[in-house]
PDB file of N, CA and C in Angstrom:
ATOM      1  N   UNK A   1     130.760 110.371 214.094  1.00  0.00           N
ATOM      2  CA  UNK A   1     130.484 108.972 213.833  1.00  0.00           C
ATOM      3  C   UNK A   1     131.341 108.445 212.683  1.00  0.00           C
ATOM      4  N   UNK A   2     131.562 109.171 211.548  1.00  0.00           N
ATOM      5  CA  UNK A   2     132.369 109.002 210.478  1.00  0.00           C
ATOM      6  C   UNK A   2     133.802 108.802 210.734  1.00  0.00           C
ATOM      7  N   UNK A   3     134.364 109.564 211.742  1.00  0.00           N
ATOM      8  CA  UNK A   3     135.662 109.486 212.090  1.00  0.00           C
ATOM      9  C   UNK A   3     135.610 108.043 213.248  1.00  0.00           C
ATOM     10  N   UNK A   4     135.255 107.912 213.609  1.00  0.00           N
ATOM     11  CA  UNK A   4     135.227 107.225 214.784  1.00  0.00           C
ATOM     12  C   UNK A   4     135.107 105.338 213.998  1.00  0.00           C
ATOM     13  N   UNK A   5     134.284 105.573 212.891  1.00  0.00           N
ATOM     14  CA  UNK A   5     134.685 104.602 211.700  1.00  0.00           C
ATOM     15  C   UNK A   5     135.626 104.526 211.217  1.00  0.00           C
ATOM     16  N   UNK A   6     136.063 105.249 210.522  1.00  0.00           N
ATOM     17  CA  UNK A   6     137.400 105.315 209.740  1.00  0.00           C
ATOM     18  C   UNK A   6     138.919 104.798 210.396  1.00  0.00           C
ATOM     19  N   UNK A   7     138.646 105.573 212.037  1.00  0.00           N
ATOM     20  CA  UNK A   7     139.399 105.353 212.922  1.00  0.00           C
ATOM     21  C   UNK A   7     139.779 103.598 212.948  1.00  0.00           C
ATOM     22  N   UNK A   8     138.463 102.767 213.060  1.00  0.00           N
ATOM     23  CA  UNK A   8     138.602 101.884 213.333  1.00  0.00           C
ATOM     24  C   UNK A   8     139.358 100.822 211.696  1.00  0.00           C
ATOM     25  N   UNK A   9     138.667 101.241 210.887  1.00  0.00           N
ATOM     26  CA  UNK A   9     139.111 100.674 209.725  1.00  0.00           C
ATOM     27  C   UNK A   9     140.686 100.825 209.620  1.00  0.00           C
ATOM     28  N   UNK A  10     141.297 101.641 210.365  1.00  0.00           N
ATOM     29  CA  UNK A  10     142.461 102.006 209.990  1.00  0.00           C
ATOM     30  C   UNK A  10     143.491 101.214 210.800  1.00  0.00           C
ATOM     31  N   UNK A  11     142.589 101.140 212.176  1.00  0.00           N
ATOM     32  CA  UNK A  11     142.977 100.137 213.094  1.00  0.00           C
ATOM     33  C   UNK A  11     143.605  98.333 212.393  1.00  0.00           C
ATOM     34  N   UNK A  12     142.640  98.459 211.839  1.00  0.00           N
ATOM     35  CA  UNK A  12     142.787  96.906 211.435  1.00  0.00           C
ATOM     36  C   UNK A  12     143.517  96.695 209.848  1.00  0.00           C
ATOM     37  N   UNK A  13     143.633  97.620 209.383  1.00  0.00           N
ATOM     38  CA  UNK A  13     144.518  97.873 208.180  1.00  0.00           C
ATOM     39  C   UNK A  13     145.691  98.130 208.335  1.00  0.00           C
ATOM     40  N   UNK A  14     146.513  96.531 208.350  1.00  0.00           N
ATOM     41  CA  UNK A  14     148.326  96.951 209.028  1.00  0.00           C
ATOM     42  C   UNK A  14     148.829  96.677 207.482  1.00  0.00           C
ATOM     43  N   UNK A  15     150.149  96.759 207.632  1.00  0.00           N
ATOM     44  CA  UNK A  15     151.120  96.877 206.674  1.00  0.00           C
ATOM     45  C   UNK A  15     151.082  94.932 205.959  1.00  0.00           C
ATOM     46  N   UNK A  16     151.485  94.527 207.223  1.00  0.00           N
ATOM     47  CA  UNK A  16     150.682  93.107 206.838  1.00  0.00           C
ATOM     48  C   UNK A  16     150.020  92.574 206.213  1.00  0.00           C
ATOM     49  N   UNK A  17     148.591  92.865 206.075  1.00  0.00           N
ATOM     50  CA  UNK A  17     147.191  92.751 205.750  1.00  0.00           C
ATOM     51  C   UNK A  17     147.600  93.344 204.359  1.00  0.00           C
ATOM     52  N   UNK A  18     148.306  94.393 204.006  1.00  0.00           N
ATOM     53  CA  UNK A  18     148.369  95.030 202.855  1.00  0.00           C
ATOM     54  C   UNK A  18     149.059  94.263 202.088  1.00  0.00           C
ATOM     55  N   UNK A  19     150.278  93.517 202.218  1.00  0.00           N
ATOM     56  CA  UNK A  19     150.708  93.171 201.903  1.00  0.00           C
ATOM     57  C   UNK A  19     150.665  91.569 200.914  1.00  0.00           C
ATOM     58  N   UNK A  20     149.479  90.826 201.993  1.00  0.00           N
ATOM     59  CA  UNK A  20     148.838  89.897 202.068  1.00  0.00           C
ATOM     60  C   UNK A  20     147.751  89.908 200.384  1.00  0.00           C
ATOM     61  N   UNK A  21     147.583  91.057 201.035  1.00  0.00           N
ATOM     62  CA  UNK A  21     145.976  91.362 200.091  1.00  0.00           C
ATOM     63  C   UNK A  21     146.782  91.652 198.414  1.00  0.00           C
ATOM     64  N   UNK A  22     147.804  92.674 198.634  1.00  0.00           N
ATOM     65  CA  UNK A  22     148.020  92.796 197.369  1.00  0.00           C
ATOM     66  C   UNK A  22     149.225  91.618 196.420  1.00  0.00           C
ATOM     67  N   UNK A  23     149.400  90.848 197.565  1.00  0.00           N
ATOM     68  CA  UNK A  23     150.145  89.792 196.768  1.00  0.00           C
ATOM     69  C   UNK A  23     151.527  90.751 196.601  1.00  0.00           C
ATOM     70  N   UNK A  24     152.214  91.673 197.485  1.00  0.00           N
ATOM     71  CA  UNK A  24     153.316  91.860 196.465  1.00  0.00           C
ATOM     72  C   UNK A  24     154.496  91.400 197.627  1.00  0.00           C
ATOM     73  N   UNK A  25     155.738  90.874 197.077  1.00  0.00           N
ATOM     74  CA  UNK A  25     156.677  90.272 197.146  1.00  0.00           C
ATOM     75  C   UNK A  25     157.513  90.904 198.111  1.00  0.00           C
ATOM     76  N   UNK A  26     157.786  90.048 199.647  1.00  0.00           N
ATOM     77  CA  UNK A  26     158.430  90.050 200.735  1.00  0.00           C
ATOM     78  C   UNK A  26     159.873  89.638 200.613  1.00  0.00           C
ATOM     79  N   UNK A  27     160.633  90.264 201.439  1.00  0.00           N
ATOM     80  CA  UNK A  27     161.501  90.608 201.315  1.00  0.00           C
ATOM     81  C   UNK A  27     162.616  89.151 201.361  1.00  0.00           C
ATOM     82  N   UNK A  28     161.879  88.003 201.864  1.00  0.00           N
ATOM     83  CA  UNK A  28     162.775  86.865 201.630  1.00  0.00           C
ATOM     84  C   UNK A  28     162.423  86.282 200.380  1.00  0.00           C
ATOM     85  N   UNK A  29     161.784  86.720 199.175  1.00  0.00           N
ATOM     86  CA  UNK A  29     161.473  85.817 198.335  1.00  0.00           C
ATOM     87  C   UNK A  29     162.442  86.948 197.347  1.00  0.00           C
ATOM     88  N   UNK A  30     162.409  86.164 196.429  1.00  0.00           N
ATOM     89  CA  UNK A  30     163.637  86.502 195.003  1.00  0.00           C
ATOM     90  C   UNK A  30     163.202  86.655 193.834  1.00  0.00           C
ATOM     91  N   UNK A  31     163.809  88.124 193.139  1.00  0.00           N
ATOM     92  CA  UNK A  31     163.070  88.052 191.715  1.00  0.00           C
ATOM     93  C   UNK A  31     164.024  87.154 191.060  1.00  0.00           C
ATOM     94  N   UNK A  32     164.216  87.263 189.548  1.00  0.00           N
ATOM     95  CA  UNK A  32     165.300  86.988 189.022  1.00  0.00           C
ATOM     96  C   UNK A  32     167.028  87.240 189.634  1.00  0.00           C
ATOM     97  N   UNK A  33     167.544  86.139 189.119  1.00  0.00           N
ATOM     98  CA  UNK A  33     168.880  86.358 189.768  1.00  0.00           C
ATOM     99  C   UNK A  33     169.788  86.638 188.170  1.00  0.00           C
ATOM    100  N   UNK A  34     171.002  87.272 188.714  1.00  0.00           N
ATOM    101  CA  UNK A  34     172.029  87.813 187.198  1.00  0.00           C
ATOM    102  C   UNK A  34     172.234  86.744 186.649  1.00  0.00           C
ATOM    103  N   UNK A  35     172.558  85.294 187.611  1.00  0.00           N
ATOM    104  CA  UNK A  35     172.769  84.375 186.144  1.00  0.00           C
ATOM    105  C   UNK A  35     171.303  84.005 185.390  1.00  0.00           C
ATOM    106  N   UNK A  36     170.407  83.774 186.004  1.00  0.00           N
ATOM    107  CA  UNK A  36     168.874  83.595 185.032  1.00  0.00           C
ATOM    108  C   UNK A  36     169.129  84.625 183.667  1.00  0.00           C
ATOM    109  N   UNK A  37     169.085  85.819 184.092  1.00  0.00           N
ATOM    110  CA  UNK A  37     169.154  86.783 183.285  1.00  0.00           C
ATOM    111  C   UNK A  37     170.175  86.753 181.982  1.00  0.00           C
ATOM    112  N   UNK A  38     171.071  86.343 182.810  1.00  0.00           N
ATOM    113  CA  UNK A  38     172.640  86.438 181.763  1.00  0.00           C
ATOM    114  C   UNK A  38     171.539  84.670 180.640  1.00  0.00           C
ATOM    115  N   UNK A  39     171.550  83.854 181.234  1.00  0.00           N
ATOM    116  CA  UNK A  39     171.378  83.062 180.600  1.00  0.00           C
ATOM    117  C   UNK A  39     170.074  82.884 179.678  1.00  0.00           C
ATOM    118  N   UNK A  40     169.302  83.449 180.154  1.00  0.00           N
ATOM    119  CA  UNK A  40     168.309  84.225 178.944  1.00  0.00           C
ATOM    120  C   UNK A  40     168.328  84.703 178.011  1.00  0.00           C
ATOM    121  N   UNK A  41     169.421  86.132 178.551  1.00  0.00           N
ATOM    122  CA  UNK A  41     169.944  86.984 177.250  1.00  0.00           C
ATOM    123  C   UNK A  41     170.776  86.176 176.305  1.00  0.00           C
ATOM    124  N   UNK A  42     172.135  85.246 177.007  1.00  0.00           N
ATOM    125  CA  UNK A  42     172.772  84.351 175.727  1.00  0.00           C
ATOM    126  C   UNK A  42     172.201  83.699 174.965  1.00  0.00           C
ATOM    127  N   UNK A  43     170.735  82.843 175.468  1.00  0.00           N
ATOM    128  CA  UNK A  43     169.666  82.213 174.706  1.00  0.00           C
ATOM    129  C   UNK A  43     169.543  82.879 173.749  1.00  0.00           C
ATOM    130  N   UNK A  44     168.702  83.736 174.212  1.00  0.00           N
ATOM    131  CA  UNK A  44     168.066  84.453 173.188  1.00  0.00           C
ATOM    132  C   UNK A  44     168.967  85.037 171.985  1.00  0.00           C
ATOM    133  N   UNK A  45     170.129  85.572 172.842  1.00  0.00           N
ATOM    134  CA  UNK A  45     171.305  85.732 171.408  1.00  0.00           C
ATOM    135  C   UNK A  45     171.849  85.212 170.792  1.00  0.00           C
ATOM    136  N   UNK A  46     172.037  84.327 170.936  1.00  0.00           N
ATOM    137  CA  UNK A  46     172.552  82.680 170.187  1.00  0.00           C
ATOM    138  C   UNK A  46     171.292  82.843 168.900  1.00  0.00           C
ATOM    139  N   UNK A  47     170.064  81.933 169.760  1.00  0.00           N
ATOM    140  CA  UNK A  47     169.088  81.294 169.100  1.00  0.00           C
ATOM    141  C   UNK A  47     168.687  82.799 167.496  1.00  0.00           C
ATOM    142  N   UNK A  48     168.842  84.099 168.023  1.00  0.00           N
ATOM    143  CA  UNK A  48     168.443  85.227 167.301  1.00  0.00           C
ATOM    144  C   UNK A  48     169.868  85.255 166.246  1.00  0.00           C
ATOM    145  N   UNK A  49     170.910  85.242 166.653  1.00  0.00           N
ATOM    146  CA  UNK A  49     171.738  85.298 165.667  1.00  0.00           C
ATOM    147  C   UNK A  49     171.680  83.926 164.726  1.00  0.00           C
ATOM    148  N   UNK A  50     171.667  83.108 165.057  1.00  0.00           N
ATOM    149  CA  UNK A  50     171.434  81.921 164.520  1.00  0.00           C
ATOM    150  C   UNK A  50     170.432  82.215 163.163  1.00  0.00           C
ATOM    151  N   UNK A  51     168.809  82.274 163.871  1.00  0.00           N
ATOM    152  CA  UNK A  51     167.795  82.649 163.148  1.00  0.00           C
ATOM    153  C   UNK A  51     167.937  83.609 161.709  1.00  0.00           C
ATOM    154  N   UNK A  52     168.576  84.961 161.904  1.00  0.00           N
ATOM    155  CA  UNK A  52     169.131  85.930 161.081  1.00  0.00           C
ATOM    156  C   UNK A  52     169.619  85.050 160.237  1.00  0.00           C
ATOM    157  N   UNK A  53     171.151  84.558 160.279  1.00  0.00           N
ATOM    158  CA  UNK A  53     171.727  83.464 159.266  1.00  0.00           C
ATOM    159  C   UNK A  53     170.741  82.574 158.312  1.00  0.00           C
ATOM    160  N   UNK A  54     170.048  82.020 159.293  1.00  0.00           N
ATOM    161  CA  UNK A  54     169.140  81.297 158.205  1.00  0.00           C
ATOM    162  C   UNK A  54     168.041  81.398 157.622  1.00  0.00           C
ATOM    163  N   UNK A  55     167.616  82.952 158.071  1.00  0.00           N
ATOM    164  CA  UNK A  55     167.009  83.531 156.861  1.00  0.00           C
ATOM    165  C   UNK A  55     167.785  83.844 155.549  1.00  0.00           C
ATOM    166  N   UNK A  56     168.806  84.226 155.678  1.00  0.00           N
ATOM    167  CA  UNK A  56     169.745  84.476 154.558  1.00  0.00           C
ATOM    168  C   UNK A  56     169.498  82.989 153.694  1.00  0.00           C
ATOM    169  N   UNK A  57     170.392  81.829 154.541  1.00  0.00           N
ATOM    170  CA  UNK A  57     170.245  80.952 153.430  1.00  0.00           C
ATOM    171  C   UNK A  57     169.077  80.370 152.924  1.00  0.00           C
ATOM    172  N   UNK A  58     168.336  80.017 153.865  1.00  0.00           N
ATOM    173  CA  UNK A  58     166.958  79.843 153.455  1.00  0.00           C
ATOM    174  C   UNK A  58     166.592  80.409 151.999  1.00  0.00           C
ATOM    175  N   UNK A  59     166.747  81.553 152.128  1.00  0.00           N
ATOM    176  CA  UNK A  59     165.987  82.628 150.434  1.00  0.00           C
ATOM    177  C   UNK A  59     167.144  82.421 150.121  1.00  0.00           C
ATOM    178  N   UNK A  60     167.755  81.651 149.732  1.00  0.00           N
ATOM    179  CA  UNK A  60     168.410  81.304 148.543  1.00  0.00           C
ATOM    180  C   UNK A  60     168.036  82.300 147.196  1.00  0.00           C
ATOM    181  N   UNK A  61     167.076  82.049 146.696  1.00  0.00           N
ATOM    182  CA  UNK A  61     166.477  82.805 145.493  1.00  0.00           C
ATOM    183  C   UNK A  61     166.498  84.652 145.454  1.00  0.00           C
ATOM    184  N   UNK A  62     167.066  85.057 146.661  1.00  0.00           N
ATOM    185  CA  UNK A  62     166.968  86.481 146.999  1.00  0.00           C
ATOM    186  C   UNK A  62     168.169  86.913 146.488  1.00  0.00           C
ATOM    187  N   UNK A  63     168.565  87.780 145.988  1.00  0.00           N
ATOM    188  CA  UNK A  63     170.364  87.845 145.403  1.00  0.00           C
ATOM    189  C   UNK A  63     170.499  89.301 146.572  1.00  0.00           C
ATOM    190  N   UNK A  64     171.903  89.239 147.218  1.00  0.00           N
ATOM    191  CA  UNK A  64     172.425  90.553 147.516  1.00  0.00           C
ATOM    192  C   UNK A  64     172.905  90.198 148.881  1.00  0.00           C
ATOM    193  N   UNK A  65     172.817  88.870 149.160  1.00  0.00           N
ATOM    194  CA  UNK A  65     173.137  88.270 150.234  1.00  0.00           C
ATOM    195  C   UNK A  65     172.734  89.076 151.958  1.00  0.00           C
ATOM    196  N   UNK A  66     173.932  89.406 152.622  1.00  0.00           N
ATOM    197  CA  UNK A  66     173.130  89.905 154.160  1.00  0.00           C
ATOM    198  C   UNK A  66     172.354  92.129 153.723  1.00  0.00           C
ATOM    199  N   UNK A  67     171.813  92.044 154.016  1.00  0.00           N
ATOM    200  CA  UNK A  67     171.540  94.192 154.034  1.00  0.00           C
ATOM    201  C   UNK A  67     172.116  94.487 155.209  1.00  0.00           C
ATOM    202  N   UNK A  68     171.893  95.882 155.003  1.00  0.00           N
ATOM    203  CA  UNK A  68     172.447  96.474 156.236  1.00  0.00           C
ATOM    204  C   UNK A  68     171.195  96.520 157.433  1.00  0.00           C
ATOM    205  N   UNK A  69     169.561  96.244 157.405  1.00  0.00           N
ATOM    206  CA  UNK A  69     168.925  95.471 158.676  1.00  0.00           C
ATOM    207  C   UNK A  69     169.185  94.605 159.061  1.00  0.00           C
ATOM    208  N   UNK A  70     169.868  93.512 158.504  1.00  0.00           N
ATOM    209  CA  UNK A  70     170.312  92.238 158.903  1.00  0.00           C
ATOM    210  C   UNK A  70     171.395  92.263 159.656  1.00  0.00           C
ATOM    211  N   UNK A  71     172.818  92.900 159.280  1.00  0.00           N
ATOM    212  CA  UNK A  71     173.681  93.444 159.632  1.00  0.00           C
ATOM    213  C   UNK A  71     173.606  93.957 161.330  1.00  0.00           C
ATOM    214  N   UNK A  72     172.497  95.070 160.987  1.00  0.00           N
ATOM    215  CA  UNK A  72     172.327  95.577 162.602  1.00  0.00           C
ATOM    216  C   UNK A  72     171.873  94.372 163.445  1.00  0.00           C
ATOM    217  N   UNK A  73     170.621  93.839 162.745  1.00  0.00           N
ATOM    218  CA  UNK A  73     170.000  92.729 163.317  1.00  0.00           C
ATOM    219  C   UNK A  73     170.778  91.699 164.329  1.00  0.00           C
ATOM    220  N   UNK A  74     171.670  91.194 163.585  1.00  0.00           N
ATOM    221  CA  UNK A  74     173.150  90.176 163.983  1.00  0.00           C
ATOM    222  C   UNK A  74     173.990  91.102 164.285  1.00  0.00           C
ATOM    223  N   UNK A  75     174.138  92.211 165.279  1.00  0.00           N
ATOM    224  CA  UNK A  75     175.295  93.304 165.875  1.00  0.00           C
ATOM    225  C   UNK A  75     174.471  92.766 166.600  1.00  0.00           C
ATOM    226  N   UNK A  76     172.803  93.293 167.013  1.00  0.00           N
ATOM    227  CA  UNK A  76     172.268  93.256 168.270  1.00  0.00           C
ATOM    228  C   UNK A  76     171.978  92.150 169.176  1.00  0.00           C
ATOM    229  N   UNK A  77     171.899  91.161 168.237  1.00  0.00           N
ATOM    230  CA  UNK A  77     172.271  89.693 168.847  1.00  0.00           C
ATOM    231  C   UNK A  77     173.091  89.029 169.426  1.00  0.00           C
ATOM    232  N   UNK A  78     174.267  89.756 168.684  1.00  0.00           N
ATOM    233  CA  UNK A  78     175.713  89.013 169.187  1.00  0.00           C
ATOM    234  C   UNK A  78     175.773  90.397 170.473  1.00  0.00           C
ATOM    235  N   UNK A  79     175.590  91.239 170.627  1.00  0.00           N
ATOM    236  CA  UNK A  79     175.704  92.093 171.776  1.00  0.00           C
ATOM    237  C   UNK A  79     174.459  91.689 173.088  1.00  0.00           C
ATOM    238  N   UNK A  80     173.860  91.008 172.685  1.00  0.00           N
ATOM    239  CA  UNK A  80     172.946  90.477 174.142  1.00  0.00           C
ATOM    240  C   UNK A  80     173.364  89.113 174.430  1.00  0.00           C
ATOM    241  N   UNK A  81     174.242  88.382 173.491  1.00  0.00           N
ATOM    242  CA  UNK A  81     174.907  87.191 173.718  1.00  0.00           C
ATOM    243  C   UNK A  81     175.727  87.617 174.302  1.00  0.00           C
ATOM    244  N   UNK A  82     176.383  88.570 173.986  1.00  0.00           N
ATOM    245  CA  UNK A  82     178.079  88.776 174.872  1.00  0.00           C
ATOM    246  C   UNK A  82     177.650  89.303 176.069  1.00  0.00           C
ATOM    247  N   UNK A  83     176.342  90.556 176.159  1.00  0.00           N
ATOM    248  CA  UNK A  83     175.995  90.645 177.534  1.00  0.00           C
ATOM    249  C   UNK A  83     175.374  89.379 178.320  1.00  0.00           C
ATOM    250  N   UNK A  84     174.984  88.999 178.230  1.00  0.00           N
ATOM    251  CA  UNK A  84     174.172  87.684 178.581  1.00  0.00           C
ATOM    252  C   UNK A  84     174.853  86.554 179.317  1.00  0.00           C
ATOM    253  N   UNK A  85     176.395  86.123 178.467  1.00  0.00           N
ATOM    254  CA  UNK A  85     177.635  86.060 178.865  1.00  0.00           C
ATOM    255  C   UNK A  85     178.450  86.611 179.901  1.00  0.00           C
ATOM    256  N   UNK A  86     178.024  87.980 180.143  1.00  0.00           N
ATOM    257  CA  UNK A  86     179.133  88.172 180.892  1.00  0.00           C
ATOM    258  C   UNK A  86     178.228  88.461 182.379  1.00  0.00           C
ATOM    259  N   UNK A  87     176.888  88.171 182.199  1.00  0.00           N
ATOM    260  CA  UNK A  87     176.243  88.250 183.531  1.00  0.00           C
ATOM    261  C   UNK A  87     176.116  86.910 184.229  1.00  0.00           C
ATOM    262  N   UNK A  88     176.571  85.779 183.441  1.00  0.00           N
ATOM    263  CA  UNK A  88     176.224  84.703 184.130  1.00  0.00           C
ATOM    264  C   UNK A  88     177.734  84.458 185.244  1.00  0.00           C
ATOM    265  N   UNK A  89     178.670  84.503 185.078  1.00  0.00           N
ATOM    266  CA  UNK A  89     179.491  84.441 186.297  1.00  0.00           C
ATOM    267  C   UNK A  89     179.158  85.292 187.700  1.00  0.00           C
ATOM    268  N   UNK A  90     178.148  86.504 187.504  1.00  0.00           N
ATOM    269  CA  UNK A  90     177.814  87.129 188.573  1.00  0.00           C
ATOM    270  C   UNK A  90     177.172  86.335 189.747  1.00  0.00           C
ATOM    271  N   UNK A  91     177.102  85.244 189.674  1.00  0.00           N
ATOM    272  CA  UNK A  91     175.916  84.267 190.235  1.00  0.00           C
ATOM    273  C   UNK A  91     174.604  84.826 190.867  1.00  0.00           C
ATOM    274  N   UNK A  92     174.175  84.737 191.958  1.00  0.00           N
ATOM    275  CA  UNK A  92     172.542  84.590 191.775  1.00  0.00           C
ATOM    276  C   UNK A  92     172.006  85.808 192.552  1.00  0.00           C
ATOM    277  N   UNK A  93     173.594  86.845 193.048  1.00  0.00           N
ATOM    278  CA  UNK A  93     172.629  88.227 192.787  1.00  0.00           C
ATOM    279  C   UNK A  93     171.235  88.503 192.464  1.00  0.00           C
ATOM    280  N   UNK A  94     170.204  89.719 193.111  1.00  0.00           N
ATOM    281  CA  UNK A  94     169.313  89.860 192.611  1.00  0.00           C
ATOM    282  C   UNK A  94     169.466  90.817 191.298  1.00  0.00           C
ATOM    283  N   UNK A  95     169.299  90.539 189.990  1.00  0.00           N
ATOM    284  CA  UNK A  95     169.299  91.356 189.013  1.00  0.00           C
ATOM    285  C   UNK A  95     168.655  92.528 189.025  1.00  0.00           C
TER     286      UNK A  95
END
């Protein structure tokens, strides 16, 4: 009797239905594309290197001008700007 249930539950449990139920993403719909991405990352590296700088001037009152966290800080910025940059000509590829 147990099998003969199960049987049937299994019947009506297609790939479909699964798919449906769990909400996950068919094959004509699109995650992010390389330029979204690229243009995110330049955002964000711009706006972050930017930010760095004007903490510096901002504290004015701080003497010793940039450290070497800051330093890295603004390497890693300007390196997700330049990546960020160089993904947006890829056009809309899935990333």
């Amino acid at each position: 009797m147990v099998i003969i249930a199960s049987a049937r539950a299994r019947k009506h449990f297609t790939a479909r239905l699964m798919l449906t139920k769990l909400g996950i993403m068919e094959e004509h719909e699109r995650g992010v594309s390389k330029r979204q991405l690229g243009a995110f990352m330049a955002l964000v590296g711009i706006i972050g290197f930017g930010a760095i700088l004007a903490i510096d001037v901002v504290d004015v009152g701080r003497e010793g001008g940039i450290g070497p966290a800051q330093t890295i800080a603004l390497a890693l910025m300007a390196v997700c700007a330049i990546i960020g940059l160089s993904l947006i000509p890829l056009g809309d590829a899935p990333a």
